[in-house]
PDB file of N, CA and C in Angstrom:
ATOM      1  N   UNK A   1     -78.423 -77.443 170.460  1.00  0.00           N
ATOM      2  CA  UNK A   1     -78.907 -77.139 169.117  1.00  0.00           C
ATOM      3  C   UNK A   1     -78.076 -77.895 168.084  1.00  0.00           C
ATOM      4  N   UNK A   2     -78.943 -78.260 166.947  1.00  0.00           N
ATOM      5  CA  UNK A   2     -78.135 -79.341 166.217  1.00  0.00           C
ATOM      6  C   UNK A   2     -76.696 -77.936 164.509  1.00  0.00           C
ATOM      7  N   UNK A   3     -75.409 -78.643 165.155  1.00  0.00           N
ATOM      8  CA  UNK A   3     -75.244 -77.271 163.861  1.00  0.00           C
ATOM      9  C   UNK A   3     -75.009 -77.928 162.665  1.00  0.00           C
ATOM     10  N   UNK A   4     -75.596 -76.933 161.306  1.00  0.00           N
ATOM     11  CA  UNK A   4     -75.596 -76.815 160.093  1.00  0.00           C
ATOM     12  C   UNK A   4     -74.954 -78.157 159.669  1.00  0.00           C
ATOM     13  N   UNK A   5     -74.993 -78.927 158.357  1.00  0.00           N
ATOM     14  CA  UNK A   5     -74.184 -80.280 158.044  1.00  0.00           C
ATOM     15  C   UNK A   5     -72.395 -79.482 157.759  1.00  0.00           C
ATOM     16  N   UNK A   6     -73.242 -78.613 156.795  1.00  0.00           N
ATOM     17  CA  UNK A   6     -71.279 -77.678 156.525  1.00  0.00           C
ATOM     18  C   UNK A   6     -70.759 -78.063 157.711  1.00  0.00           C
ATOM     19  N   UNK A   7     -70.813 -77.164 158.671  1.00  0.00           N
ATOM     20  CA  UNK A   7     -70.288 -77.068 159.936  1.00  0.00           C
ATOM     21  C   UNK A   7     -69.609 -78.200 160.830  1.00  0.00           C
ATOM     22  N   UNK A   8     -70.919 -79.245 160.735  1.00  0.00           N
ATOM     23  CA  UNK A   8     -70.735 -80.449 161.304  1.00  0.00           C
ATOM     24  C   UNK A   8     -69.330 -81.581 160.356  1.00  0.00           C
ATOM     25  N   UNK A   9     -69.042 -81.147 159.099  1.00  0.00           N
ATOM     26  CA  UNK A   9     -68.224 -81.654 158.118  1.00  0.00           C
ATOM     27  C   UNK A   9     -66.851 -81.131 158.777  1.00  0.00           C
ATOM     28  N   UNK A  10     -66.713 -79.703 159.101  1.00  0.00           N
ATOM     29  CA  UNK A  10     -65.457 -78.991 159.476  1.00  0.00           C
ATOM     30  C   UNK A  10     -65.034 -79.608 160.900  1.00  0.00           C
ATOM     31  N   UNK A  11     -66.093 -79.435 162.052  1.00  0.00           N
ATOM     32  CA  UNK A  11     -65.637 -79.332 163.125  1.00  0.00           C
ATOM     33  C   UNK A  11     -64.591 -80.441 163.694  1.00  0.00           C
ATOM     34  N   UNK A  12     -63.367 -79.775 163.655  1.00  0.00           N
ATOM     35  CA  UNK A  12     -62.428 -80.934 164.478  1.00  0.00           C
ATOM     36  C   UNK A  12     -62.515 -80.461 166.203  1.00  0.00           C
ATOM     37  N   UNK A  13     -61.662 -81.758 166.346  1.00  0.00           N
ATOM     38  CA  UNK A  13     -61.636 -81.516 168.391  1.00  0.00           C
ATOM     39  C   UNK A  13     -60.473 -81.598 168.513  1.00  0.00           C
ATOM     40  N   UNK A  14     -60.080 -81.056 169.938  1.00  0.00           N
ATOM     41  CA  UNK A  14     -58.790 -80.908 170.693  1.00  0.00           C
ATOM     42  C   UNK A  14     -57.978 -82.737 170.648  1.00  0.00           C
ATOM     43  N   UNK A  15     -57.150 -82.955 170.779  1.00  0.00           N
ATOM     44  CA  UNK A  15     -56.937 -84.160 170.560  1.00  0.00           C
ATOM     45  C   UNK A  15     -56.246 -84.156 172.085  1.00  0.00           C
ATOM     46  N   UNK A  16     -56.315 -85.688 172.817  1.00  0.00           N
ATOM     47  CA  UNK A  16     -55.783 -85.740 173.824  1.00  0.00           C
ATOM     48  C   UNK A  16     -54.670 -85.584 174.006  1.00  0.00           C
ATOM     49  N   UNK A  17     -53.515 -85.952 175.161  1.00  0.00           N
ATOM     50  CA  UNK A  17     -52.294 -86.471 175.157  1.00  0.00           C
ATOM     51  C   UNK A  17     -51.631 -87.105 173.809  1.00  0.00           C
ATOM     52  N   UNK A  18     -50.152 -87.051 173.155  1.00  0.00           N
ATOM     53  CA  UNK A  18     -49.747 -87.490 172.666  1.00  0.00           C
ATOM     54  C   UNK A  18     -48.836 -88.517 173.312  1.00  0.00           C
ATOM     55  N   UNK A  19     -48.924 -90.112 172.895  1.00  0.00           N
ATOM     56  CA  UNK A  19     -48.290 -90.881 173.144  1.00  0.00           C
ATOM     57  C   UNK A  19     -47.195 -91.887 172.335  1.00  0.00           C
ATOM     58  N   UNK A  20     -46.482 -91.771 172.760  1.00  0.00           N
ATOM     59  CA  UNK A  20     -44.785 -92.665 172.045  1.00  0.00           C
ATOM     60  C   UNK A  20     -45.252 -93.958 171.412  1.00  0.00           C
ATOM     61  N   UNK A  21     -45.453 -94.574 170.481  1.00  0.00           N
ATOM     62  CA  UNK A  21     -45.748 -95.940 169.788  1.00  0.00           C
ATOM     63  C   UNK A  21     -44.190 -96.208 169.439  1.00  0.00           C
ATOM     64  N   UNK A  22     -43.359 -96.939 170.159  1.00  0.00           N
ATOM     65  CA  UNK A  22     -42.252 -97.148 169.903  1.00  0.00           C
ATOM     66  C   UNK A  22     -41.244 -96.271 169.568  1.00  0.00           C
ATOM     67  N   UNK A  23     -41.560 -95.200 169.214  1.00  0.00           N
ATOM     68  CA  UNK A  23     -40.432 -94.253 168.963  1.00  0.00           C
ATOM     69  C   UNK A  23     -40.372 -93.789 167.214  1.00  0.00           C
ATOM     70  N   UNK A  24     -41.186 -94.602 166.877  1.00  0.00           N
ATOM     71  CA  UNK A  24     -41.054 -94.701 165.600  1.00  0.00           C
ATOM     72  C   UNK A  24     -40.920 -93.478 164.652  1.00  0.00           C
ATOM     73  N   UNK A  25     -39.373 -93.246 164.068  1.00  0.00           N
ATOM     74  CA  UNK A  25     -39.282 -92.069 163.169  1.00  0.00           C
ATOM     75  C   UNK A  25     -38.547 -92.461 161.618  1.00  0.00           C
ATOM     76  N   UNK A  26     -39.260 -91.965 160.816  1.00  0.00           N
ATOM     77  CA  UNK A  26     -39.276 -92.356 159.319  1.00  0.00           C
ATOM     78  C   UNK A  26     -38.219 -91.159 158.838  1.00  0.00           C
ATOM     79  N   UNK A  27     -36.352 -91.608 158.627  1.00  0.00           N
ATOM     80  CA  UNK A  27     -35.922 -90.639 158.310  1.00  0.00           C
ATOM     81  C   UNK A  27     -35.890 -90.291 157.382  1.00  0.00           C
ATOM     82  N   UNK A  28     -36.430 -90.910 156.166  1.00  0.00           N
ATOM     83  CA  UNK A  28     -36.532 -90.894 154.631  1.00  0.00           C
ATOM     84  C   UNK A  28     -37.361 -89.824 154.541  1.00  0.00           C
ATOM     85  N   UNK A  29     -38.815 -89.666 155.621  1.00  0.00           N
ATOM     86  CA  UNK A  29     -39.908 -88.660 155.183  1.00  0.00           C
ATOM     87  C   UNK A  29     -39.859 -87.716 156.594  1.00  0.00           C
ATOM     88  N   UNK A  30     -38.370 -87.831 157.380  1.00  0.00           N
ATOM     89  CA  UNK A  30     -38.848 -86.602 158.101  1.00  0.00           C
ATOM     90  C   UNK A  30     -39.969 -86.822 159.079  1.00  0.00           C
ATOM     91  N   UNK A  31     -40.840 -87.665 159.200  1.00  0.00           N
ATOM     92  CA  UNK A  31     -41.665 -87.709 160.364  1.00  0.00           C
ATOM     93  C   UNK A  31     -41.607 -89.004 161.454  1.00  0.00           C
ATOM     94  N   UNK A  32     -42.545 -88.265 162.605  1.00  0.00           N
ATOM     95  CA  UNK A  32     -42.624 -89.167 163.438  1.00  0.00           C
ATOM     96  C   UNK A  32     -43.995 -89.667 163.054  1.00  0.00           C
ATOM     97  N   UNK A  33     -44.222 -91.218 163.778  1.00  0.00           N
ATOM     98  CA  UNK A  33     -45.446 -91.766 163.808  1.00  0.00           C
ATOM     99  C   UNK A  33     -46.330 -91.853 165.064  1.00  0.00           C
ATOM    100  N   UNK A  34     -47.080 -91.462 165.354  1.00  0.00           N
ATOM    101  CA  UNK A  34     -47.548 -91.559 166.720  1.00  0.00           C
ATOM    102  C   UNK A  34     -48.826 -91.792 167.297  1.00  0.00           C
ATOM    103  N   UNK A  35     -48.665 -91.962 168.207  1.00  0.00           N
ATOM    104  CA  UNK A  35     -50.708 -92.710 168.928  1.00  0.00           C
ATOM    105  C   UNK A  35     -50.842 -91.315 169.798  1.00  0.00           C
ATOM    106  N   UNK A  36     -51.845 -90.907 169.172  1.00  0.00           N
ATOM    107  CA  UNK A  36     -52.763 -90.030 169.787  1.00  0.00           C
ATOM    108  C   UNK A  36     -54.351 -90.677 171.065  1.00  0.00           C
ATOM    109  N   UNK A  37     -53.763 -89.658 172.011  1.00  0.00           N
ATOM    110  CA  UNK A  37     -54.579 -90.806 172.830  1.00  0.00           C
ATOM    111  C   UNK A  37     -56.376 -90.083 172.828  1.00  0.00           C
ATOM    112  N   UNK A  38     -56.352 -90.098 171.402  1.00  0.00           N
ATOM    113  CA  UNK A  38     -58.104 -89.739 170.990  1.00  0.00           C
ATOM    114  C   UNK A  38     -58.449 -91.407 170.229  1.00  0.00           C
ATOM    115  N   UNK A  39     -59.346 -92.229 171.386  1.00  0.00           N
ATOM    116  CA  UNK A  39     -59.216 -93.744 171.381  1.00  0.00           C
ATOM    117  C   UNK A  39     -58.003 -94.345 170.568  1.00  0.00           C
ATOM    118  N   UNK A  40     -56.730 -93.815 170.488  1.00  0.00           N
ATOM    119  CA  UNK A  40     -55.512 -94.083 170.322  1.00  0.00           C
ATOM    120  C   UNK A  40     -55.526 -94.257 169.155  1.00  0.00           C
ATOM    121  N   UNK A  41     -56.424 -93.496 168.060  1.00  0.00           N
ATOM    122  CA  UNK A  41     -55.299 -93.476 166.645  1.00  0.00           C
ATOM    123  C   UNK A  41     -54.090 -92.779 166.359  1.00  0.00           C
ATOM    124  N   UNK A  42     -54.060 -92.950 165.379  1.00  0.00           N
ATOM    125  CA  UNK A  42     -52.553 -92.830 165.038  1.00  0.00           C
ATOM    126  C   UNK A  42     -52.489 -91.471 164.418  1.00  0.00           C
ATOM    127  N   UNK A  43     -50.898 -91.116 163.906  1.00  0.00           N
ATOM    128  CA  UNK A  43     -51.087 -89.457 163.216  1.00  0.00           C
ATOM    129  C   UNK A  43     -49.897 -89.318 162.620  1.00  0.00           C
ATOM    130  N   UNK A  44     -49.433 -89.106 161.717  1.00  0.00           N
ATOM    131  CA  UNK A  44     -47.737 -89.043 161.261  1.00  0.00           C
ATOM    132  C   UNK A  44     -47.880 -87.213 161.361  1.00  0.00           C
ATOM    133  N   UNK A  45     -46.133 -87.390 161.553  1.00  0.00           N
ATOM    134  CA  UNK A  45     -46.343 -85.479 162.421  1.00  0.00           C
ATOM    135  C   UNK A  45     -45.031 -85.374 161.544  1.00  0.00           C
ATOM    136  N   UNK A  46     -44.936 -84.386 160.839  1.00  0.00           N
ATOM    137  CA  UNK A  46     -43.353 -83.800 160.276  1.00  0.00           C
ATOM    138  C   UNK A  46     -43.024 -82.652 160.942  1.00  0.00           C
ATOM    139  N   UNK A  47     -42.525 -83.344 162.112  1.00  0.00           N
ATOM    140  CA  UNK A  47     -42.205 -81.981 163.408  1.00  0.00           C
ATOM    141  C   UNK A  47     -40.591 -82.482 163.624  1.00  0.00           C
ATOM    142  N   UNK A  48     -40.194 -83.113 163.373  1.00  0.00           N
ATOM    143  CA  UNK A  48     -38.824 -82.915 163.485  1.00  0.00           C
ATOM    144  C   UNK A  48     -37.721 -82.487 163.550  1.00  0.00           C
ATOM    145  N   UNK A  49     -37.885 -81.467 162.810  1.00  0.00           N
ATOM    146  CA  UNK A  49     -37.240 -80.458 162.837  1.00  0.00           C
ATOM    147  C   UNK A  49     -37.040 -79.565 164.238  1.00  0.00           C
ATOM    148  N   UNK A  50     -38.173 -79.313 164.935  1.00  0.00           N
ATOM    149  CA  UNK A  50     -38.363 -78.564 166.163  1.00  0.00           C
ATOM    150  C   UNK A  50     -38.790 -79.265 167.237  1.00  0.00           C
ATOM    151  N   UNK A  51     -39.552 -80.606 167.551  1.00  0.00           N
ATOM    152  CA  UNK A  51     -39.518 -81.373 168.211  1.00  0.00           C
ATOM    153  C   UNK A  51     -38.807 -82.765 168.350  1.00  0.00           C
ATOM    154  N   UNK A  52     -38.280 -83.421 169.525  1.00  0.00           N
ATOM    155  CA  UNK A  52     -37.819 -84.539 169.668  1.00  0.00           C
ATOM    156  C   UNK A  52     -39.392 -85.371 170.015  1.00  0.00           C
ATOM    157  N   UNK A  53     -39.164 -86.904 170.174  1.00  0.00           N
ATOM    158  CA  UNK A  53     -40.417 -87.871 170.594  1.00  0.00           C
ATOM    159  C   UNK A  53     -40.755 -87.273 172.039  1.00  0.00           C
ATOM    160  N   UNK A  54     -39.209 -87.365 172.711  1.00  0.00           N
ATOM    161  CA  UNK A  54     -39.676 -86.858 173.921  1.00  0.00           C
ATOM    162  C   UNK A  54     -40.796 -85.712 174.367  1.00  0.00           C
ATOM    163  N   UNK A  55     -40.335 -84.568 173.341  1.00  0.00           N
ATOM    164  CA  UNK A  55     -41.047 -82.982 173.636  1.00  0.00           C
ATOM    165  C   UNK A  55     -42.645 -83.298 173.087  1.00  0.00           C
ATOM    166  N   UNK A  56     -42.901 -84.357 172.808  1.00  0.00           N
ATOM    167  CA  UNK A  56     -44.367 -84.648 172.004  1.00  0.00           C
ATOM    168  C   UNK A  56     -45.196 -85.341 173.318  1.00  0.00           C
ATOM    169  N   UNK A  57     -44.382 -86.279 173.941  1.00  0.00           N
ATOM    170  CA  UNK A  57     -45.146 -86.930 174.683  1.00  0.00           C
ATOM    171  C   UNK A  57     -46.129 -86.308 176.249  1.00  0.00           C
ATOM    172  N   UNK A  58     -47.095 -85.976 176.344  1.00  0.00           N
ATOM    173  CA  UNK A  58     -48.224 -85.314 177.126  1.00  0.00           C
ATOM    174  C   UNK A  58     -48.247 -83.880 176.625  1.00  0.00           C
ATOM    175  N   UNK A  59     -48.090 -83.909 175.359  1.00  0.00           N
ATOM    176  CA  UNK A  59     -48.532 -82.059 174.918  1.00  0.00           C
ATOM    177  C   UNK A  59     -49.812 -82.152 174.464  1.00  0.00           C
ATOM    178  N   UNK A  60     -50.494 -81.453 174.778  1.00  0.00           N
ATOM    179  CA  UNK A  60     -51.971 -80.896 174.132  1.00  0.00           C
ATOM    180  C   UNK A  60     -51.673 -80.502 173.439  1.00  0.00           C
ATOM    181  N   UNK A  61     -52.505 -81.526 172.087  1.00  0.00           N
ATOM    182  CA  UNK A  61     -52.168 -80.354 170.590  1.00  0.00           C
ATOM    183  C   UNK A  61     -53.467 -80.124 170.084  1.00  0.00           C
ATOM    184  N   UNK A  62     -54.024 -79.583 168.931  1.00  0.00           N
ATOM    185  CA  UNK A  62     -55.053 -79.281 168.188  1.00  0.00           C
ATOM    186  C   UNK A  62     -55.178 -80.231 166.976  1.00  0.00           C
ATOM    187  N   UNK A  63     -56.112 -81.258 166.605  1.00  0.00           N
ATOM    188  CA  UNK A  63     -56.067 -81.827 165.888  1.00  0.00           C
ATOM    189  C   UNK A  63     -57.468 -81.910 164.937  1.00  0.00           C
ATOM    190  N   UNK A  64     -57.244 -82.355 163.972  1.00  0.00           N
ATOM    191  CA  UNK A  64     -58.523 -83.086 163.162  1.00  0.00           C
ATOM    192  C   UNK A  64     -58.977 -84.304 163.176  1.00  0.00           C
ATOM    193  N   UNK A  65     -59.935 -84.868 163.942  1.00  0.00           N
ATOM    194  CA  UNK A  65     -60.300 -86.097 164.394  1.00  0.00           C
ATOM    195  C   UNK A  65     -61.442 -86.795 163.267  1.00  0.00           C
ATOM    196  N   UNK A  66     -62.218 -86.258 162.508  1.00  0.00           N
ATOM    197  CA  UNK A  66     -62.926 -86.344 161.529  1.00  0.00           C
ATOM    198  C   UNK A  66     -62.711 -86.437 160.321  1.00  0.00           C
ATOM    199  N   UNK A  67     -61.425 -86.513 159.435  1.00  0.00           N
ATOM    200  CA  UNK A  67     -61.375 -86.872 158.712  1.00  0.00           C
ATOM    201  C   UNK A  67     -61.033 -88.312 158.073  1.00  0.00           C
ATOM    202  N   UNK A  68     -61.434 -89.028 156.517  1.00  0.00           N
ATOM    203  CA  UNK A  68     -61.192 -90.252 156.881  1.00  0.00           C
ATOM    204  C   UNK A  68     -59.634 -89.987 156.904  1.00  0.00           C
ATOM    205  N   UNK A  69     -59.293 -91.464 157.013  1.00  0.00           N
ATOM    206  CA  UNK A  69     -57.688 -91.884 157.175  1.00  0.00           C
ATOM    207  C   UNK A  69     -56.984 -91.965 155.678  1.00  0.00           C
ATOM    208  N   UNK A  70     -55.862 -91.478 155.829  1.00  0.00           N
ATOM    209  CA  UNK A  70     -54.993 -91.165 154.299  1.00  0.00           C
ATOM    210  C   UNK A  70     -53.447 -91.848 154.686  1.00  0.00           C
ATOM    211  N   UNK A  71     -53.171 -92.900 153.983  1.00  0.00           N
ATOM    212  CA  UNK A  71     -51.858 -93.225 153.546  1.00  0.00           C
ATOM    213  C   UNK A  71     -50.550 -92.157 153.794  1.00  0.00           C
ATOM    214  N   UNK A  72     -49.691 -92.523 154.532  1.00  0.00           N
ATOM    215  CA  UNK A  72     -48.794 -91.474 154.641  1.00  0.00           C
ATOM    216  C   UNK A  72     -47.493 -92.167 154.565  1.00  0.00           C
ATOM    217  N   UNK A  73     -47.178 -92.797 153.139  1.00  0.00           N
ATOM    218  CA  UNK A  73     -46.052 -93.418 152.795  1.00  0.00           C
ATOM    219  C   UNK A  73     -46.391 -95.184 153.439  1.00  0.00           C
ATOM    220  N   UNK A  74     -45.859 -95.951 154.444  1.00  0.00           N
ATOM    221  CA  UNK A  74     -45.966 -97.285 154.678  1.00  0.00           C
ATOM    222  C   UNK A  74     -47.018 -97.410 156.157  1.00  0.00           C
ATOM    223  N   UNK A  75     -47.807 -95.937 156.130  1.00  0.00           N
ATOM    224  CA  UNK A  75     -48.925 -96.016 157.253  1.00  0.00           C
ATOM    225  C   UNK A  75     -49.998 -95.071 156.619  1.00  0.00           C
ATOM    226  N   UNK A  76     -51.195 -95.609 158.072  1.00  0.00           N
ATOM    227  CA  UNK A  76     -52.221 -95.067 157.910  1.00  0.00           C
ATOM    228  C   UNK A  76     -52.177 -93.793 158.607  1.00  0.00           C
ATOM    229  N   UNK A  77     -52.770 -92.563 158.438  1.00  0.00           N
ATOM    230  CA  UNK A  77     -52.676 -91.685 159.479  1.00  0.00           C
ATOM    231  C   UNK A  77     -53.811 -91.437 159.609  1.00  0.00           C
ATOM    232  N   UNK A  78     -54.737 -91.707 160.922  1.00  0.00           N
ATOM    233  CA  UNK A  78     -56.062 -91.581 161.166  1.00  0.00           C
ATOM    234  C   UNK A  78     -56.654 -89.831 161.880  1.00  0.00           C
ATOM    235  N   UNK A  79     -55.651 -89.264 161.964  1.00  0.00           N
ATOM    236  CA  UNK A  79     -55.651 -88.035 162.911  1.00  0.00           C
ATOM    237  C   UNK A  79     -54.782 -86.675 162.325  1.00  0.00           C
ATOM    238  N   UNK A  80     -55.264 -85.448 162.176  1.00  0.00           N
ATOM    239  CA  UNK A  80     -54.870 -84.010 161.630  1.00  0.00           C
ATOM    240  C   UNK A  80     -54.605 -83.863 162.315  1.00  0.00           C
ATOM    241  N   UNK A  81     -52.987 -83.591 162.447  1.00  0.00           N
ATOM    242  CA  UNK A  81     -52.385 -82.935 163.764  1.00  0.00           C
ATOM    243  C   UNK A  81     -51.601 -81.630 163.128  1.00  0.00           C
ATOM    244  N   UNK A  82     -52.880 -80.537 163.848  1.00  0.00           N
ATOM    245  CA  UNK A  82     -52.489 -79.149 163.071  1.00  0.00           C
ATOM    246  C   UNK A  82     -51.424 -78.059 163.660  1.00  0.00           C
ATOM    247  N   UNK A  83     -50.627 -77.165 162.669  1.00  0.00           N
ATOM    248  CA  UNK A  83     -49.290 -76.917 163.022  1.00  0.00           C
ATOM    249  C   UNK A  83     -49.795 -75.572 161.875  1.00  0.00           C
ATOM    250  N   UNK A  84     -48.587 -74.706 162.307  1.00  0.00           N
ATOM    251  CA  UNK A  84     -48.393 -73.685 161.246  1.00  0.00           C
ATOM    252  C   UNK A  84     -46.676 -73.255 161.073  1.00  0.00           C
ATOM    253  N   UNK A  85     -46.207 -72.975 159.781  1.00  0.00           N
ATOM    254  CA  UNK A  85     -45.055 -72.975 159.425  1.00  0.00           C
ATOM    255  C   UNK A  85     -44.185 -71.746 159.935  1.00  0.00           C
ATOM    256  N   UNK A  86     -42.935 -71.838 160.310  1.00  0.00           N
ATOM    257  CA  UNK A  86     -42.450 -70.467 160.694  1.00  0.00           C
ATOM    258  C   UNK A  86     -41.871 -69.718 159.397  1.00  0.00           C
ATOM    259  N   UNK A  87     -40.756 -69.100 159.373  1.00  0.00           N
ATOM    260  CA  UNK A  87     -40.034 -68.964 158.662  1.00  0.00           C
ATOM    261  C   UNK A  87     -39.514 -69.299 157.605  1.00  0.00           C
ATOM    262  N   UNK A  88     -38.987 -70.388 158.557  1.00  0.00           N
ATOM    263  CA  UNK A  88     -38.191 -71.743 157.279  1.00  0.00           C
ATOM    264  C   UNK A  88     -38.607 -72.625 157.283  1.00  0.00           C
ATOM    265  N   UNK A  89     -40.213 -72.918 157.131  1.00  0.00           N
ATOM    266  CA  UNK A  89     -41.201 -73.794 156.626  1.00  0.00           C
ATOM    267  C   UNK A  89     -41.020 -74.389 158.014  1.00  0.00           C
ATOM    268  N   UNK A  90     -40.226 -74.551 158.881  1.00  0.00           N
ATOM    269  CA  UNK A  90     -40.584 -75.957 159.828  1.00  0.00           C
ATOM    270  C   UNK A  90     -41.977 -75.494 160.635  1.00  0.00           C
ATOM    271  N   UNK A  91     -42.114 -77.090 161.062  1.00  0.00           N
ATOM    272  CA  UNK A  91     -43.773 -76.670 162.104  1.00  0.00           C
ATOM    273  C   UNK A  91     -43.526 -76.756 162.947  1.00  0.00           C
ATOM    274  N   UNK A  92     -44.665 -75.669 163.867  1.00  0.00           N
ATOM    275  CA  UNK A  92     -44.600 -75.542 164.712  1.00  0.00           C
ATOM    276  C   UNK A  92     -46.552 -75.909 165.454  1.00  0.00           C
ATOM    277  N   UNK A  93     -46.641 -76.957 166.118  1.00  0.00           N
ATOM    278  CA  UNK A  93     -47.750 -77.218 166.453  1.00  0.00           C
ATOM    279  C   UNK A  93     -48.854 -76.411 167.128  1.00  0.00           C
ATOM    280  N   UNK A  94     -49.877 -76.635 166.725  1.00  0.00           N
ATOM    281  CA  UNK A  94     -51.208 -75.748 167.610  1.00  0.00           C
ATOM    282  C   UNK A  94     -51.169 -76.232 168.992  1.00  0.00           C
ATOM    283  N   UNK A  95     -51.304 -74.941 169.633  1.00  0.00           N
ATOM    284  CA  UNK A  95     -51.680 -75.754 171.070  1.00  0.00           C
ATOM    285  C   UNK A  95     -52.566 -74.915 172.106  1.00  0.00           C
ATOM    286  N   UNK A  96     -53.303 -75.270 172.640  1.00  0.00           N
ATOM    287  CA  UNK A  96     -54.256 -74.598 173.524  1.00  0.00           C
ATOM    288  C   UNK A  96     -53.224 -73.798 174.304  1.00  0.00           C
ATOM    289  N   UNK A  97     -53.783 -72.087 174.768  1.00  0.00           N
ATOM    290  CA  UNK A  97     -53.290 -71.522 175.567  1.00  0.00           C
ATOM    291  C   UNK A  97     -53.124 -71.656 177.117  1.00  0.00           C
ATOM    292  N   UNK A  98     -54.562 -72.456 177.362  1.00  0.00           N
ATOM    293  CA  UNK A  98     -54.818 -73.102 178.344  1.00  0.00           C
ATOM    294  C   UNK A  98     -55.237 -74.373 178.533  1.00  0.00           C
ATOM    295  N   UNK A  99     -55.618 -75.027 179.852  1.00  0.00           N
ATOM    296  CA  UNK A  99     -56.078 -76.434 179.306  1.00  0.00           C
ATOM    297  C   UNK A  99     -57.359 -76.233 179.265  1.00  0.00           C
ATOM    298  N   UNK A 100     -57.600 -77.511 178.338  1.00  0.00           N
ATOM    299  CA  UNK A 100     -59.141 -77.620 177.641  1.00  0.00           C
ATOM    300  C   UNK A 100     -59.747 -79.217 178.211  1.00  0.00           C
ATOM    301  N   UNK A 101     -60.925 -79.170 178.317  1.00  0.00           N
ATOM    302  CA  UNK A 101     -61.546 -80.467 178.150  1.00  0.00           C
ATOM    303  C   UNK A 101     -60.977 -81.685 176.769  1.00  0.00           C
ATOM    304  N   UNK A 102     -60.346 -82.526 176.996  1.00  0.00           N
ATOM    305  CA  UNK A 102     -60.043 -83.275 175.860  1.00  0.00           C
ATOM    306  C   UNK A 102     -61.375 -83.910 175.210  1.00  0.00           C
ATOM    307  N   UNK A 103     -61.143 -83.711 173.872  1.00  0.00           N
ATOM    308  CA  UNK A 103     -61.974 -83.910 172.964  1.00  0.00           C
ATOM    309  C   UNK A 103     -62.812 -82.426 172.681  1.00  0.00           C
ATOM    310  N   UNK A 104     -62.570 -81.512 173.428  1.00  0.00           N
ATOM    311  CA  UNK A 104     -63.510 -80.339 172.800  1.00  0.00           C
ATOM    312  C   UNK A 104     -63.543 -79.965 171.301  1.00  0.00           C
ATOM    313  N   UNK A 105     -64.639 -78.876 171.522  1.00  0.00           N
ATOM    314  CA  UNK A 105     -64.387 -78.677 169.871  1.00  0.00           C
ATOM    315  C   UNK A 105     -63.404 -77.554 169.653  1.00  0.00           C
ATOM    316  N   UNK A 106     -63.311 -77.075 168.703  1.00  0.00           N
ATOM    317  CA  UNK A 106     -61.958 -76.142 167.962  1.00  0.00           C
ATOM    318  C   UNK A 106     -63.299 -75.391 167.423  1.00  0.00           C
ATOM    319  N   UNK A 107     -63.674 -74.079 167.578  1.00  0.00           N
ATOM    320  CA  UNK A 107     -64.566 -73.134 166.488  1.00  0.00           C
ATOM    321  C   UNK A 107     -63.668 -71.913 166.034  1.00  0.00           C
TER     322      UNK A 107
END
């Protein structure tokens, strides 16, 4: 069944594996830069605080794959890589409880 345009505007998908693009971390802004292996765009993540590159690389996270791409200081970031704040603001990433089909949807 085809859903609603609203709907179809919101719906993000599970994003695949996260993969290391050099290592690349921006200490001026606190984030890492990284290739998401959803046809390998990219995603700037301000997880630093609670993750190393290492702890990123093959985690299933929850992302926004549909939106356009937005400037994130001297990159593009093509990919919503969604998180929620603890305490003391740091993030802490979404992540499936179980595994999922990569690319599913998020409702």
């Amino acid at each position: 069944s085809e859903l609603p345009e609203i709907y179809r505007q919101l719906v993000s998908r599970f994003s695949c594996f996260w993969k290391r693009l050099a290592g690349e971390y921006f200490p001026d802004a606190h984030l890492y830069f990284l290739e998401i292996g959803v046809g390998k765009k990219k995603s700037s993540a301000q997880v630093t605080d609670l993750y190393s590159i290492q702890d990123l690389i093959g985690r299933l996270v929850v992302c926004v794959t549909n939106f356009p791409p937005k400037q994130i200081g001297p990159f593009i970031s093509e990919v919503l890589t969604l998180g929620v704040s603890d305490e003391k603001s740091r993030v802490i990433l979404l992540k499936p409880d179980s595994d999922a089909p990569l690319g599913s949807l998020v409702f």
